[in-house]
N, C-alpha and C. Protein backbone atom coordinates (compact mmCIF):
# COMPACT_ATOMS: atom_id res chain seq x y z
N UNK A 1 35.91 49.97 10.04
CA UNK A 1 34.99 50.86 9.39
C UNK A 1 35.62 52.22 9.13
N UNK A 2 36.66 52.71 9.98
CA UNK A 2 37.19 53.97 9.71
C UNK A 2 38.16 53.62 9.26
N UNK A 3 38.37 54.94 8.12
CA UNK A 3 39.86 54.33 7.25
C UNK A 3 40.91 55.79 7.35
N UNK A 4 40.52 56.50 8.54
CA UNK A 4 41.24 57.58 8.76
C UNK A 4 40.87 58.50 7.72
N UNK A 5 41.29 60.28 8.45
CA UNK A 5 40.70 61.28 7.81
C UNK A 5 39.23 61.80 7.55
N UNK A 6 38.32 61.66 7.00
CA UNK A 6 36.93 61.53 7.09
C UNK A 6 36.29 60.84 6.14
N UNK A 7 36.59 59.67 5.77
CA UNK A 7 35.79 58.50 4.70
C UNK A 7 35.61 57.47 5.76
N UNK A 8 34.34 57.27 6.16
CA UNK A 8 33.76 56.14 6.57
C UNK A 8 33.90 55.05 5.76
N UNK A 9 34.55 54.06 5.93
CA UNK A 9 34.86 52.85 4.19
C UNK A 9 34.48 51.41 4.70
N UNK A 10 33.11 51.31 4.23
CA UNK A 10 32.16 50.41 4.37
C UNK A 10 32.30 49.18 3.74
N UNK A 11 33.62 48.77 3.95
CA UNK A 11 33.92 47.44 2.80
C UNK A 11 33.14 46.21 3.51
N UNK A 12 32.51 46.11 4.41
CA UNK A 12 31.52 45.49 5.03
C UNK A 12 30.12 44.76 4.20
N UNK A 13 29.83 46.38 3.20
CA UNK A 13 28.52 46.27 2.29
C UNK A 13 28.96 45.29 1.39
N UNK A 14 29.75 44.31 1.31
CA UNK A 14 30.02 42.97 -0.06
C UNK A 14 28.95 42.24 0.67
N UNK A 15 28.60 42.17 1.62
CA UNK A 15 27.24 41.37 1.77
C UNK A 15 26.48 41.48 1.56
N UNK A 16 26.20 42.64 1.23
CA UNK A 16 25.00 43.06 0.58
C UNK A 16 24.83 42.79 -0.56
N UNK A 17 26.01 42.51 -1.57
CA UNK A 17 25.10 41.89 -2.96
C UNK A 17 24.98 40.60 -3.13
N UNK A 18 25.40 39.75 -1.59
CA UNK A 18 24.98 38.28 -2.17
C UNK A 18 23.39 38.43 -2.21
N UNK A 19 22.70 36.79 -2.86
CA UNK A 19 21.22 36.91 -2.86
C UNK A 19 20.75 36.69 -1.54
N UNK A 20 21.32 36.40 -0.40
CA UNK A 20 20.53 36.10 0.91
C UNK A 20 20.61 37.85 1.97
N UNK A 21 20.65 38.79 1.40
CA UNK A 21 21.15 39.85 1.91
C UNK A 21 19.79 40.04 2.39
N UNK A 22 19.54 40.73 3.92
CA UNK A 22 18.58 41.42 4.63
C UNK A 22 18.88 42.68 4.39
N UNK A 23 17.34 43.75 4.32
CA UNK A 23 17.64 44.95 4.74
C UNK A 23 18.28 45.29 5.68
N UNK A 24 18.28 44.57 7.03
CA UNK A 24 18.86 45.66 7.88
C UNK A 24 20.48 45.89 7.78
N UNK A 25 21.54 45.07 7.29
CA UNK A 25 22.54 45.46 6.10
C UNK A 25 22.38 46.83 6.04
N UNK A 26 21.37 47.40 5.24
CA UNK A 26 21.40 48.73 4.73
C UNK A 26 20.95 49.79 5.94
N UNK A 27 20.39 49.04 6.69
CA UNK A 27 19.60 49.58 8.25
C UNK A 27 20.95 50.53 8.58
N UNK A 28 21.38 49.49 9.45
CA UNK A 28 22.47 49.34 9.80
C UNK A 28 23.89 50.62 9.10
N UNK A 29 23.79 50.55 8.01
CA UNK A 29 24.95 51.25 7.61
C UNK A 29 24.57 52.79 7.29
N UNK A 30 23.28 52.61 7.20
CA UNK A 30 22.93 54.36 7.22
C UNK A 30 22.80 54.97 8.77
N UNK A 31 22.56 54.01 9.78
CA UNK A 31 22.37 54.36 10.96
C UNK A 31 23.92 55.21 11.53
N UNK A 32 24.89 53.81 11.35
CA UNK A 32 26.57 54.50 11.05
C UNK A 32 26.29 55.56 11.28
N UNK A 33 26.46 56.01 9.30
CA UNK A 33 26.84 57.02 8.87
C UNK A 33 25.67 58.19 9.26
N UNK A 34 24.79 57.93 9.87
CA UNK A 34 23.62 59.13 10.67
C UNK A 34 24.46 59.11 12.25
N UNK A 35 25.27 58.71 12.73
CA UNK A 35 25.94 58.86 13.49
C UNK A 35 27.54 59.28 14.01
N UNK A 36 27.98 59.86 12.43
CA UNK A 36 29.13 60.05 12.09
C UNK A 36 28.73 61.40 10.82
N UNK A 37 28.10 62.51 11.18
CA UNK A 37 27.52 63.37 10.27
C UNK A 37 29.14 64.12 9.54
N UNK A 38 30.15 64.24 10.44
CA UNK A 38 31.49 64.95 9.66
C UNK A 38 31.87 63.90 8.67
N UNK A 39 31.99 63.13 8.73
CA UNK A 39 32.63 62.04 7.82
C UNK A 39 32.39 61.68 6.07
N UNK A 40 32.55 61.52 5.50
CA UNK A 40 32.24 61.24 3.76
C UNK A 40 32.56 59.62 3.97
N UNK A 41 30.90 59.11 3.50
CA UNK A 41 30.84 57.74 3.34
C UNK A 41 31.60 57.25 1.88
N UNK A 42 32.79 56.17 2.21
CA UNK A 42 32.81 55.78 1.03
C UNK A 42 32.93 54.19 0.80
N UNK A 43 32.02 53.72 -0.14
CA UNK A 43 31.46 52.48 -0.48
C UNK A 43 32.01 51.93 -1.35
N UNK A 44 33.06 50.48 -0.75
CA UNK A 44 33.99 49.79 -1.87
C UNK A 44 33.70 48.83 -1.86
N UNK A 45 33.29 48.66 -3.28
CA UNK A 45 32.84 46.68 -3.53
C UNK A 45 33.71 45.91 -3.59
N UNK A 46 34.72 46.28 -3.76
CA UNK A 46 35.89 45.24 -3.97
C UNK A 46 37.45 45.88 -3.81
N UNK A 47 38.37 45.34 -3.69
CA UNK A 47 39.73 45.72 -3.85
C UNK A 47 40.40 45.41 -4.77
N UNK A 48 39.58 45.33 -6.38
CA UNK A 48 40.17 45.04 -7.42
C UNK A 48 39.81 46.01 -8.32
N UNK A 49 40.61 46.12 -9.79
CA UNK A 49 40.27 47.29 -10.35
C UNK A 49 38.87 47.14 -10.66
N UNK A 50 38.46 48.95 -11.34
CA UNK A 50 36.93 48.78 -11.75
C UNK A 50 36.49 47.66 -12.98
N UNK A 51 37.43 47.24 -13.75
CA UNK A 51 36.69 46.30 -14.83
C UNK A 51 36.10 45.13 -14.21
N UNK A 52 37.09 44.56 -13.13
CA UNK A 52 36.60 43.30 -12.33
C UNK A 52 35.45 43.83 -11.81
N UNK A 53 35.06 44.52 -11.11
CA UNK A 53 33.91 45.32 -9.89
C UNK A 53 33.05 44.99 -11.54
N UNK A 54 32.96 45.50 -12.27
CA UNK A 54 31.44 45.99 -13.40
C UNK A 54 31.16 44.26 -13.47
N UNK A 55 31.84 43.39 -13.99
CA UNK A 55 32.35 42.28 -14.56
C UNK A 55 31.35 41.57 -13.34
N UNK A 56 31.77 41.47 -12.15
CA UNK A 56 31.18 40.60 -10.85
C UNK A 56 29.72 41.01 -10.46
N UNK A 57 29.55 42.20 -10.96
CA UNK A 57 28.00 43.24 -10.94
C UNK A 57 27.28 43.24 -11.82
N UNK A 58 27.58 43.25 -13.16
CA UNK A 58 27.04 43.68 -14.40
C UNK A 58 27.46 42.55 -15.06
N UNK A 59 27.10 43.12 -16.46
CA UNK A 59 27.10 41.61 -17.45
C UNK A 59 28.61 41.27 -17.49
N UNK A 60 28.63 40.50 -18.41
CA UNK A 60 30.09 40.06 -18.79
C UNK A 60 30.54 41.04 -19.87
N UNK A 61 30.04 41.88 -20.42
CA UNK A 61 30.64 43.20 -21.15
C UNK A 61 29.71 44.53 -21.03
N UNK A 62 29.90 44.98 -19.54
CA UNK A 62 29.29 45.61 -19.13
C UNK A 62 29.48 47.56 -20.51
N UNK A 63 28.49 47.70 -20.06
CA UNK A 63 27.97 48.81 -21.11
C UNK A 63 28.66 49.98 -20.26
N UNK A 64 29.54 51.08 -20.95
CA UNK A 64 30.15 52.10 -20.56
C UNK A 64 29.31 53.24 -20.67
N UNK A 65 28.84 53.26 -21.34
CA UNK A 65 27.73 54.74 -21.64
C UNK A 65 26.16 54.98 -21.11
């Protein structure tokens, strides 16, 4: 969960966009970061560039504007 320096890096939250995802997922990760107040949360869906990330999220020609 810590990725050194002060970014909390929640690469954890990919469970959260399958369809069987529970709130407490989200419970859970704000509780964290309510327990880590110095830190800057940062939230990575993936380890691929952003076209793949829109592409796996959004449509198949996801809208830029």
């Amino acid at each position: 969960m810590y990725a050194g320096g002060r970014a909390a890096l929640g690469l954890y939250l990919r469970a959260a966009a399958r369809p069987q995802a529970e709130p407490q997922i989200f419970r859970d990760h704000f509780e964290t970061l309510a327990r880590h107040p110095g830190h800057w949360p940062c939230i990575s869906f993936c380890n691929h560039d952003i076209m793949r990330t829109a592409t796996r999220f959004g449509a198949a020609r996801p809208s830029h504007g």
